[in-house]
N, C-alpha and C. Protein backbone atom coordinates (compact mmCIF):
# COMPACT_ATOMS: atom_id res chain seq x y z
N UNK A 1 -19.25 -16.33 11.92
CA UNK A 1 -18.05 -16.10 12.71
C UNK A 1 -16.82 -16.52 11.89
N UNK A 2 -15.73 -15.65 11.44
CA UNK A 2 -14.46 -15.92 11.36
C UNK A 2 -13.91 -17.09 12.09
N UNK A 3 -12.74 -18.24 11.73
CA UNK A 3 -12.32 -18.84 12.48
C UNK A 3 -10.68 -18.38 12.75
N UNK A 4 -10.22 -19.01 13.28
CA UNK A 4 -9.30 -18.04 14.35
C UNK A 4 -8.07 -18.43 13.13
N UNK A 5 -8.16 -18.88 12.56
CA UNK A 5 -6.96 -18.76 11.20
C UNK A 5 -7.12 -17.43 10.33
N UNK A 6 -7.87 -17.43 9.86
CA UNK A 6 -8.42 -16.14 9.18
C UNK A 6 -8.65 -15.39 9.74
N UNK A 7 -8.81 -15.19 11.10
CA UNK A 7 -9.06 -13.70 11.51
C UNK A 7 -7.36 -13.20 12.08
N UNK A 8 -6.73 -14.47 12.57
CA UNK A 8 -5.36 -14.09 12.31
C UNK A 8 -4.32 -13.56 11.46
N UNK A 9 -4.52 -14.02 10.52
CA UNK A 9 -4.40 -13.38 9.21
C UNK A 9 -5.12 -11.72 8.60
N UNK A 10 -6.11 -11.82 9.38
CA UNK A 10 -6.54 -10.54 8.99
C UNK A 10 -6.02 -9.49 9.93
N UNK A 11 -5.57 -10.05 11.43
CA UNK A 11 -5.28 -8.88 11.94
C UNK A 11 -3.90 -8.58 11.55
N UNK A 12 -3.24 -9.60 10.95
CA UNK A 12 -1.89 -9.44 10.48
C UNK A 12 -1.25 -8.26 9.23
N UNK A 13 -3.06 -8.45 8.57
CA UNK A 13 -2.66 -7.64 7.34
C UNK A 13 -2.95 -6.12 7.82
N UNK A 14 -3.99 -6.05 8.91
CA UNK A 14 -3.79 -4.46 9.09
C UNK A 14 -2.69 -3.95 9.73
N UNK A 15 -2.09 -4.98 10.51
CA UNK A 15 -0.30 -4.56 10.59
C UNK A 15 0.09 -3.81 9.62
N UNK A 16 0.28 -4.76 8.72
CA UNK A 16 0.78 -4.54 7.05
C UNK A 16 0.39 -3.28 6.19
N UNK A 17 -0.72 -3.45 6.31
CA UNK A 17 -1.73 -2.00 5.96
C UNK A 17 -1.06 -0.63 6.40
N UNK A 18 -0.78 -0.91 7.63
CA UNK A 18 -0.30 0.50 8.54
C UNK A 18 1.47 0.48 8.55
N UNK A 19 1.87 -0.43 8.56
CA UNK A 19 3.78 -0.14 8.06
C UNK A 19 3.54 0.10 6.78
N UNK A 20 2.73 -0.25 5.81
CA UNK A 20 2.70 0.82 4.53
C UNK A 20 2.72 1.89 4.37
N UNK A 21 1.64 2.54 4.78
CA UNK A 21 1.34 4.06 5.58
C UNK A 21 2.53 4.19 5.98
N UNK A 22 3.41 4.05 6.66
CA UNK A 22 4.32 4.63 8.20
C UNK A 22 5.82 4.09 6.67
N UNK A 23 5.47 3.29 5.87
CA UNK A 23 6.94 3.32 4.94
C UNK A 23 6.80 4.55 4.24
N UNK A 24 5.47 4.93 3.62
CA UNK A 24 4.98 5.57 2.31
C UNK A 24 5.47 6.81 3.08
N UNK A 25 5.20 7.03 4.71
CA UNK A 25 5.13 8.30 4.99
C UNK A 25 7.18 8.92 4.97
N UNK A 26 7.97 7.73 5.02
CA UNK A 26 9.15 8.15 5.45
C UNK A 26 9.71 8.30 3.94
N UNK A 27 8.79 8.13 2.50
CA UNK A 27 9.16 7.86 1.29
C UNK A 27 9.25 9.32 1.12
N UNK A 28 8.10 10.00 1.49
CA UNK A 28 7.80 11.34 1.30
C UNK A 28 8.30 12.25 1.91
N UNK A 29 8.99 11.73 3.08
CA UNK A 29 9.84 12.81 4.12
C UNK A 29 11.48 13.34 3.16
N UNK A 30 11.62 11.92 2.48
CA UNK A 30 12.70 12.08 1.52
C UNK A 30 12.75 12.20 0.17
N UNK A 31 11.47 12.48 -0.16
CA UNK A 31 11.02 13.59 -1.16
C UNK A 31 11.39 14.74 -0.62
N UNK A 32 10.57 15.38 -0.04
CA UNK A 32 10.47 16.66 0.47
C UNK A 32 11.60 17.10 0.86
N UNK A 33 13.07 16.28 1.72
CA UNK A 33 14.10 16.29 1.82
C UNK A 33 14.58 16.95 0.42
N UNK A 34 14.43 16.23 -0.54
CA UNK A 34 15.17 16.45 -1.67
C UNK A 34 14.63 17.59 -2.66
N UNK A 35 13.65 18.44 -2.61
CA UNK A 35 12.73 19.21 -3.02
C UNK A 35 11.83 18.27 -4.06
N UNK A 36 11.27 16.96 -4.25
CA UNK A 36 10.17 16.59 -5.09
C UNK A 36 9.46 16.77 -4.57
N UNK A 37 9.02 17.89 -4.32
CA UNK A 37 6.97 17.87 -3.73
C UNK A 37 5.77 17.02 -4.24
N UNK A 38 6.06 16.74 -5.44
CA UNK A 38 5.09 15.94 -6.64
C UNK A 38 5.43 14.41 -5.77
N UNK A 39 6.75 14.13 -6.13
CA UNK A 39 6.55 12.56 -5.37
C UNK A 39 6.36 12.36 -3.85
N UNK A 40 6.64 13.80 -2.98
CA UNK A 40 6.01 13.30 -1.92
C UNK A 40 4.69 13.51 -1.83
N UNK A 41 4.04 14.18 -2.63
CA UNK A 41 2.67 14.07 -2.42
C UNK A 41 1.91 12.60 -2.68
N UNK A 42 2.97 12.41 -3.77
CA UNK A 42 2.39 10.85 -3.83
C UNK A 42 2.28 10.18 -3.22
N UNK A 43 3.72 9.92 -2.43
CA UNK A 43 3.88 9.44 -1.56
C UNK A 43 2.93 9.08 -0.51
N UNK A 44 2.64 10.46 0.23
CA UNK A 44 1.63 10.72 1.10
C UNK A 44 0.49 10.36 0.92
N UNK A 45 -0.12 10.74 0.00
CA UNK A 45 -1.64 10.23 -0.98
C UNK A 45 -1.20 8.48 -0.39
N UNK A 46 -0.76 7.95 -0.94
CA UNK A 46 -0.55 6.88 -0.87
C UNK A 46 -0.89 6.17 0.43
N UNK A 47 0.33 6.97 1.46
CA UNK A 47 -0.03 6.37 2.98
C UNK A 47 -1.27 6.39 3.58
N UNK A 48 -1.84 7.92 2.94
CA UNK A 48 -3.46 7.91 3.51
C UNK A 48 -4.48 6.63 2.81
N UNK A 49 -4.10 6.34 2.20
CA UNK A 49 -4.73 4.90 1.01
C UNK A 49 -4.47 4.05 1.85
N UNK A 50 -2.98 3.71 2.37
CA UNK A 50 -2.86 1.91 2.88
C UNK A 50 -3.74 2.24 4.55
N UNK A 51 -3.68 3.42 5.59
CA UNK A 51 -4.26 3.45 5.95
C UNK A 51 -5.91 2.83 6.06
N UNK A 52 -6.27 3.59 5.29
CA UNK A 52 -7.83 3.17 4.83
C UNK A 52 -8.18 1.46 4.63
N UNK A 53 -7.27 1.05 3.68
CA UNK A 53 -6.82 -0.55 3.68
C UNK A 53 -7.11 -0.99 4.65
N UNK A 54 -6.03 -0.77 5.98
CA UNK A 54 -6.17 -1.40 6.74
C UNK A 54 -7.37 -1.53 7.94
N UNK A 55 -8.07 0.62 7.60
CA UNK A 55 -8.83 0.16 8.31
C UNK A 55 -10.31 -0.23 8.04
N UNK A 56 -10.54 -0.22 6.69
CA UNK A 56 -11.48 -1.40 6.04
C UNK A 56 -11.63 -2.95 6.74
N UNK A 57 -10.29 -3.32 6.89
CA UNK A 57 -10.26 -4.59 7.35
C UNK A 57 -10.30 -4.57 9.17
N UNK A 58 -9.96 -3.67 9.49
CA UNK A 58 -10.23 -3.20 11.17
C UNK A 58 -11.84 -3.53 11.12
N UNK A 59 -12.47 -2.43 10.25
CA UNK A 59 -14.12 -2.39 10.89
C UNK A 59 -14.97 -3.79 10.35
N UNK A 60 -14.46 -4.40 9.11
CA UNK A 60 -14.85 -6.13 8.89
C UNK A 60 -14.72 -6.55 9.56
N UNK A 61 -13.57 -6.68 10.35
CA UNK A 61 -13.67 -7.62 11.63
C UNK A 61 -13.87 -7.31 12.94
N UNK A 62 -14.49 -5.92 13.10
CA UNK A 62 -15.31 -5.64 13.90
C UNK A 62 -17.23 -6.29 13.73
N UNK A 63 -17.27 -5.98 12.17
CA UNK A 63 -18.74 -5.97 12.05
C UNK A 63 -18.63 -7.75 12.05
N UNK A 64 -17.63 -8.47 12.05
CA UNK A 64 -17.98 -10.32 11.48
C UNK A 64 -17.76 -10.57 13.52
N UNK A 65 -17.52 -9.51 14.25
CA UNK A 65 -17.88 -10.09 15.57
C UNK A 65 -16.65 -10.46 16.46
N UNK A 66 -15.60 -10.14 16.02
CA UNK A 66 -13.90 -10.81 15.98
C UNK A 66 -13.44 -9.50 16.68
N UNK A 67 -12.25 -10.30 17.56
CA UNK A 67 -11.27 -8.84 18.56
C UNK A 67 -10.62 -8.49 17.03
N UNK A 68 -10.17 -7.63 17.54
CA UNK A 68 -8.77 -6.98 16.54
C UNK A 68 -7.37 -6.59 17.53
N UNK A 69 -7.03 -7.10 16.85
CA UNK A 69 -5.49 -6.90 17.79
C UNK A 69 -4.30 -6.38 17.08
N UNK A 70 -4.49 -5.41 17.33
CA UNK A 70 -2.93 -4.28 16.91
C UNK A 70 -1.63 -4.85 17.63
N UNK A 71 -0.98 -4.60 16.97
CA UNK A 71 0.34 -4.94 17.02
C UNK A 71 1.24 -4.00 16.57
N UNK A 72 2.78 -3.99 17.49
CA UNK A 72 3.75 -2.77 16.97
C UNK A 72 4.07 -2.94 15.42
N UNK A 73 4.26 -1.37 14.76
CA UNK A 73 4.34 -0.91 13.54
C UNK A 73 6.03 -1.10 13.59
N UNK A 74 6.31 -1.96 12.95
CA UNK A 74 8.05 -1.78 12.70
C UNK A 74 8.42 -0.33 12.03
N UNK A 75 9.67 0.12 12.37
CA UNK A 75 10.58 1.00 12.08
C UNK A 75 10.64 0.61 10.38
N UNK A 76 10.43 1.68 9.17
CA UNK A 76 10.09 1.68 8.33
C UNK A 76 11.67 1.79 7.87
N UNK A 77 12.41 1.51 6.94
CA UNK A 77 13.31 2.05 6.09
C UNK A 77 13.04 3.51 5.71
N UNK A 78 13.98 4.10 5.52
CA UNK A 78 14.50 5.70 5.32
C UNK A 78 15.40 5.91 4.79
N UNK A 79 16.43 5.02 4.26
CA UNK A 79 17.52 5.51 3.97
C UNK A 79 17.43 5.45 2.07
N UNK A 80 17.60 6.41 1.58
CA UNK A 80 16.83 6.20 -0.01
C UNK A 80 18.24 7.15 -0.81
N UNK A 81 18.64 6.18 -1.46
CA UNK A 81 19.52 6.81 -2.85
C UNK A 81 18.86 7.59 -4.01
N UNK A 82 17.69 7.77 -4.97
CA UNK A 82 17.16 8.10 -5.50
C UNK A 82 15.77 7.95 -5.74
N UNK A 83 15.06 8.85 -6.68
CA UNK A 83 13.37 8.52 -7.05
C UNK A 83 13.57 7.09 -7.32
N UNK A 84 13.95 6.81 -8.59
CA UNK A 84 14.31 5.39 -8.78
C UNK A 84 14.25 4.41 -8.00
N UNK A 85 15.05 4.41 -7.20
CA UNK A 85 15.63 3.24 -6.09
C UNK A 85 14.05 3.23 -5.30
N UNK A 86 13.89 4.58 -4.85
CA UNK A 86 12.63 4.48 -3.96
C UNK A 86 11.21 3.71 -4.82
N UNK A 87 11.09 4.02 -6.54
CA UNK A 87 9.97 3.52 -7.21
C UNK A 87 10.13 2.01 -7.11
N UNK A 88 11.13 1.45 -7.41
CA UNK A 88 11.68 0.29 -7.10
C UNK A 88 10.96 -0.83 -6.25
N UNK A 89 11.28 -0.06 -4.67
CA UNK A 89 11.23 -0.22 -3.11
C UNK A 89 9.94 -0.26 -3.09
N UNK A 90 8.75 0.41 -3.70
CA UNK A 90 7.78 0.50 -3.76
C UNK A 90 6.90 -0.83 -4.49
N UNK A 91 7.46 -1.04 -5.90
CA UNK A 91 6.74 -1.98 -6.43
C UNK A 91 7.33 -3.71 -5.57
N UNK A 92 8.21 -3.38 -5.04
CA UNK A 92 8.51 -4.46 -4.32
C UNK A 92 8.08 -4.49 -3.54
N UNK A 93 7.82 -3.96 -2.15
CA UNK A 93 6.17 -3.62 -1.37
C UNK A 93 5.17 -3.58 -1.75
N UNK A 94 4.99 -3.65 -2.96
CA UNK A 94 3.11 -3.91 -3.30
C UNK A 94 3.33 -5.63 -3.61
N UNK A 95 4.15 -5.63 -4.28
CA UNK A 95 4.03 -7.42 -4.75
C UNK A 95 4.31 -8.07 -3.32
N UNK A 96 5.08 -7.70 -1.90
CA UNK A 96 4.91 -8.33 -1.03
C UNK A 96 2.93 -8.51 -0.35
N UNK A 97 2.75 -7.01 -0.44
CA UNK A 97 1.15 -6.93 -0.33
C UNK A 97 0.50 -8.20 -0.97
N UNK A 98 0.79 -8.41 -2.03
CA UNK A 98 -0.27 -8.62 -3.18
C UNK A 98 -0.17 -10.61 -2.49
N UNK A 99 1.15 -10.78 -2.57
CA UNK A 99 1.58 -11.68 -2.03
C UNK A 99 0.65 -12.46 -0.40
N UNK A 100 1.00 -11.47 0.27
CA UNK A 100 0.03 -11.73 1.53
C UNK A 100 -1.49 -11.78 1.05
N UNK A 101 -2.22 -10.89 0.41
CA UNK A 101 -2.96 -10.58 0.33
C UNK A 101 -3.77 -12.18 -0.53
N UNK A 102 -3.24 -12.51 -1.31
CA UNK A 102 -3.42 -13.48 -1.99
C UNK A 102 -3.58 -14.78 -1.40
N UNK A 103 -2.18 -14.59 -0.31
CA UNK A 103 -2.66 -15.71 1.11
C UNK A 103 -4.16 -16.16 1.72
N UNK A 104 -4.51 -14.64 1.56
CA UNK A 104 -5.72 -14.75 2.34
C UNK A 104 -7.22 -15.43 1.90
N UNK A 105 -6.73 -14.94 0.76
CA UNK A 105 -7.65 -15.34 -0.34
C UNK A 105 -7.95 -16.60 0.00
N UNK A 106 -6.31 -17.31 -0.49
CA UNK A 106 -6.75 -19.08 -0.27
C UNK A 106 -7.05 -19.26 1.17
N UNK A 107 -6.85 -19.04 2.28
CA UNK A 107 -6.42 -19.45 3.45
C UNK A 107 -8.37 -19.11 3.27
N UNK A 108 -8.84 -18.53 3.18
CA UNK A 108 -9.81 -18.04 3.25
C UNK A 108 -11.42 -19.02 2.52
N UNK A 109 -11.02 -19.19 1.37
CA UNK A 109 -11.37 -20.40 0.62
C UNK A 109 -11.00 -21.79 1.16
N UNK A 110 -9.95 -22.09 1.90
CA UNK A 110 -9.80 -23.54 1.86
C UNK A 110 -10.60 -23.71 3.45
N UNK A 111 -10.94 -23.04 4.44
CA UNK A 111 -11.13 -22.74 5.70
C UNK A 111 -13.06 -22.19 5.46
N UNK A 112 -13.52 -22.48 4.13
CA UNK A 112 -14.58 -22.12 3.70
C UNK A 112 -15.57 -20.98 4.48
N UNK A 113 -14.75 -20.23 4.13
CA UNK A 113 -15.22 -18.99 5.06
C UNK A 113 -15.16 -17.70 3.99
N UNK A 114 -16.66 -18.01 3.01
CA UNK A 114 -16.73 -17.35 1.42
C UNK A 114 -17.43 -16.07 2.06
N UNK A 115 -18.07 -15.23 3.16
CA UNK A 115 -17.60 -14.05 3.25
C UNK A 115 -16.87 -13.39 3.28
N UNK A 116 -15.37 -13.35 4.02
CA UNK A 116 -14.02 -13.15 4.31
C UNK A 116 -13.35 -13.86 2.62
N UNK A 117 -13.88 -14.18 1.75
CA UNK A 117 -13.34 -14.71 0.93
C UNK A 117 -13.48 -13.72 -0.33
N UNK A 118 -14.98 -13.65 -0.47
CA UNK A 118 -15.68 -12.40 -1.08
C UNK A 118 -15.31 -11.06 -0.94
N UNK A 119 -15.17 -10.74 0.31
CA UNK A 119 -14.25 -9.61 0.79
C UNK A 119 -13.07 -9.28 0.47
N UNK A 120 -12.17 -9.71 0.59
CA UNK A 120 -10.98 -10.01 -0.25
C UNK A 120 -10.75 -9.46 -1.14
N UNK A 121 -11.80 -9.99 -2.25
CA UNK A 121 -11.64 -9.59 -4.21
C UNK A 121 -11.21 -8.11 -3.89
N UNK A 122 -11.81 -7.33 -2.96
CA UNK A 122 -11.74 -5.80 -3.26
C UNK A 122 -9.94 -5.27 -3.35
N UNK A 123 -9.66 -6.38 -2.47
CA UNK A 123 -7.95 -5.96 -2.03
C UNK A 123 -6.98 -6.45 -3.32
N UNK A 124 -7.75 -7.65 -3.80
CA UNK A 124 -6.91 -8.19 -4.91
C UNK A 124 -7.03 -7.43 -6.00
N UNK A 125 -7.79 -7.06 -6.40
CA UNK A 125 -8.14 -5.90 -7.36
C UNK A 125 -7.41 -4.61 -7.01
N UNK A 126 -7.45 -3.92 -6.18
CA UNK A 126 -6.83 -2.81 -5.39
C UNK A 126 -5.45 -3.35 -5.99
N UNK A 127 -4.85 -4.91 -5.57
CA UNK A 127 -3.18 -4.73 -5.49
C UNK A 127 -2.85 -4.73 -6.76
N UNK A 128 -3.96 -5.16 -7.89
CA UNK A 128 -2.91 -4.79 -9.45
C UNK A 128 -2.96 -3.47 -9.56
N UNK A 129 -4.60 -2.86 -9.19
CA UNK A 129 -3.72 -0.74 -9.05
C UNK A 129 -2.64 -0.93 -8.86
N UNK A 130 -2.18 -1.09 -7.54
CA UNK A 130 -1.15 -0.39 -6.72
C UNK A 130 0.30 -0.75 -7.47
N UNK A 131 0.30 -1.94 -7.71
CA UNK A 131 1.53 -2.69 -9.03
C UNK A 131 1.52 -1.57 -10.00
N UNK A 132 0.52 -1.47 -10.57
CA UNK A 132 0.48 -0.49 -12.17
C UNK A 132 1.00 0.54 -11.95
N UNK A 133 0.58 1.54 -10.96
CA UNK A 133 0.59 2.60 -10.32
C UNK A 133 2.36 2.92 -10.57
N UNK A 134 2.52 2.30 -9.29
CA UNK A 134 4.42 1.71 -9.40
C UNK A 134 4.83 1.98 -10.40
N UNK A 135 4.68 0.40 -11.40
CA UNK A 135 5.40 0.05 -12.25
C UNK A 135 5.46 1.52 -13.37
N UNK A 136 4.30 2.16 -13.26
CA UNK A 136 4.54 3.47 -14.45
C UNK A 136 5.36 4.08 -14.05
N UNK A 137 5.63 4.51 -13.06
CA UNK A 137 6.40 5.66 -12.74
C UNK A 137 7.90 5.25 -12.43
N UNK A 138 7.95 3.52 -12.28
CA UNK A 138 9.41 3.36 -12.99
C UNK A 138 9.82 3.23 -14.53
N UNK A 139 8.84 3.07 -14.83
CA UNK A 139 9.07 3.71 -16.58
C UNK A 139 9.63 4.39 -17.08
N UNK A 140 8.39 5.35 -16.59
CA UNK A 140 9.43 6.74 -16.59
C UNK A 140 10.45 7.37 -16.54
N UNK A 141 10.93 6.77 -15.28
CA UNK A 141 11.80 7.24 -14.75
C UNK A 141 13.15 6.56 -15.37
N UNK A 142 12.73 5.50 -15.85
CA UNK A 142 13.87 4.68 -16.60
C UNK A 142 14.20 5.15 -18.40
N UNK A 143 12.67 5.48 -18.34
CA UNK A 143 12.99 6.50 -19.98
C UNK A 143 13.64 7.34 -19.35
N UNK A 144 13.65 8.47 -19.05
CA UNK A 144 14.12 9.64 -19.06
C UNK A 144 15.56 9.75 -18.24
N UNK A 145 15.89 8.91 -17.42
CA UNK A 145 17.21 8.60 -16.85
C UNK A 145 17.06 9.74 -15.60
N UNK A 146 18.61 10.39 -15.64
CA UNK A 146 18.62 11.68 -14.81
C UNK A 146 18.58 12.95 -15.35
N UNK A 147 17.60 13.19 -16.28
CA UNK A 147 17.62 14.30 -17.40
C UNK A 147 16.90 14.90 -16.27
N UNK A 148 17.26 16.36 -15.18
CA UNK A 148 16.44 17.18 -14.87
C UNK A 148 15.52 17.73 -15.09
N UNK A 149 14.93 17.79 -16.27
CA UNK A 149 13.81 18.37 -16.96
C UNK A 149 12.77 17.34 -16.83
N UNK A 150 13.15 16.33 -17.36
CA UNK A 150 12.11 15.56 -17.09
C UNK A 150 11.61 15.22 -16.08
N UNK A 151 12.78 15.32 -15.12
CA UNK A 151 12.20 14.70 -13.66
C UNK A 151 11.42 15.95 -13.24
N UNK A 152 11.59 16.33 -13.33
CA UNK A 152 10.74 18.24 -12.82
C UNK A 152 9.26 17.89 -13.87
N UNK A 153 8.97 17.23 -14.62
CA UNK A 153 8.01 16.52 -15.12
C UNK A 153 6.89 16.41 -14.94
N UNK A 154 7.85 14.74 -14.27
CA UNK A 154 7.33 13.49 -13.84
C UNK A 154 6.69 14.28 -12.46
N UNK A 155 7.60 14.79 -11.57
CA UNK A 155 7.10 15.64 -9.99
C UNK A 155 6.06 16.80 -10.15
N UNK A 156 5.87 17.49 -11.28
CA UNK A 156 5.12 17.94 -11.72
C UNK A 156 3.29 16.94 -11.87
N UNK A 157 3.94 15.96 -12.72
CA UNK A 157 2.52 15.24 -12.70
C UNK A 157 2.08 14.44 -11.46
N UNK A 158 3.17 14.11 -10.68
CA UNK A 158 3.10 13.25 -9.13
C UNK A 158 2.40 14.41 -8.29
N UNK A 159 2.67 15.64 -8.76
CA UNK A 159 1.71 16.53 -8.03
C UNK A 159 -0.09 16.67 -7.98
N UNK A 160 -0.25 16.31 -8.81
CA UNK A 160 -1.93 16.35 -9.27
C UNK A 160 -2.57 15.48 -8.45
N UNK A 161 -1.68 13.95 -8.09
CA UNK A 161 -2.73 13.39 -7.67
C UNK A 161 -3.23 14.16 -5.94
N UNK A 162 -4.55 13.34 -5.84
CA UNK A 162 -5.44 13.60 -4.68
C UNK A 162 -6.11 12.47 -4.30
N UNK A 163 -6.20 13.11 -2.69
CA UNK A 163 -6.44 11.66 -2.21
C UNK A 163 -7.92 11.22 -2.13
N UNK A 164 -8.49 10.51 -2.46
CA UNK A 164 -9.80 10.26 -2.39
C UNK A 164 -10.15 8.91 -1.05
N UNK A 165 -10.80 9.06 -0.45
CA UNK A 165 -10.83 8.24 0.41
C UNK A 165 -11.17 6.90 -0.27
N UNK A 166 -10.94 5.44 0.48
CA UNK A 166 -11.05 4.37 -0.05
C UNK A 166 -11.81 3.97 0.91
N UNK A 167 -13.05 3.10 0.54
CA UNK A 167 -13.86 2.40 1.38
C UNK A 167 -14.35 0.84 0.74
N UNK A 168 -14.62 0.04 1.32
CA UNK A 168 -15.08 -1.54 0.71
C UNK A 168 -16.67 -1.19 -0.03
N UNK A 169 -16.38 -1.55 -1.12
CA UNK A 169 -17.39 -1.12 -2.38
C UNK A 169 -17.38 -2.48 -3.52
């Protein structure tokens, strides 16, 4: 059995999980606003990912025996000046992730509760993806500045990706 610290924490993060999703999804509305199809696909790809996140950690703490308790999804930010600004906004939302996520870890370890602890690794691993992920595509975007060509690119290659479902492995 989970103790009621850690499972608090866990229902907290599928909050978190799902205002990712519901940010990622308003990232891509203003893609598509702007004609990048490539970065809102990313975008999107993306939300269907933190989704999954969260509900990885939904059915763990279904299967460890624990309620789950949803809670309202805050009103996401929307208001976006450029790709840039938005790649930005992004890697600063994963390091808040990574941040929580890392919480859990210890909160998890010190509360000696090394299933929920073990479990974990998958997310901590997951959050340097999601950092890397980011951080390239502000690279990029910082090489190439506002050279149109390139950005027609970069949205070009933001197009390829696909979403593969994510499951605890």
């Amino acid at each position: 059995m989970i103790n009621d610290k850690v499972k608090e924490v866990l229902n907290e993060q599928i909050n978190k999980e799902f205002y990712s999703a519901y940010l990622y999804l308003a990232m891509s509305a203003y893609f598509d606003d702007i004609g990048l199809c490539g970065f809102a696909n990313w975008t999107k790809v993306q939300a269907r990912e933190e989704v999954d996140h969260g509900m990885i950690i939904f059915d763990y703490l279904i299967d460890r025996d624990c309620k789950v308790t949803l809670k309202q999804i805050d009103y996401p930010e929307n208001d976006f000046s450029s790709p840039l600004q938005v790649f930005e906004r992004i890697l600063e939302h994963e390091k808040y992730v990574t941040s929580s996520i890392d919480c859990i870890a210890y909160m998890s370890q010190e509360e000696c509760d090394m299933a929920t602890r073990n479990f974990i690794n998958w997310y901590l691993t997951e959050q340097v993806e999601e950092e890397k992920n980011a951080s390239d595509v502000i690279t990029k975007l910082k090489l190439f500045g506002d050279e149109k060509a390139s950005l027609f690119l970069i949205d070009k290659e933001l197009l390829d990706r696909e979403y593969k479902k994510h499951t605890f492995s």
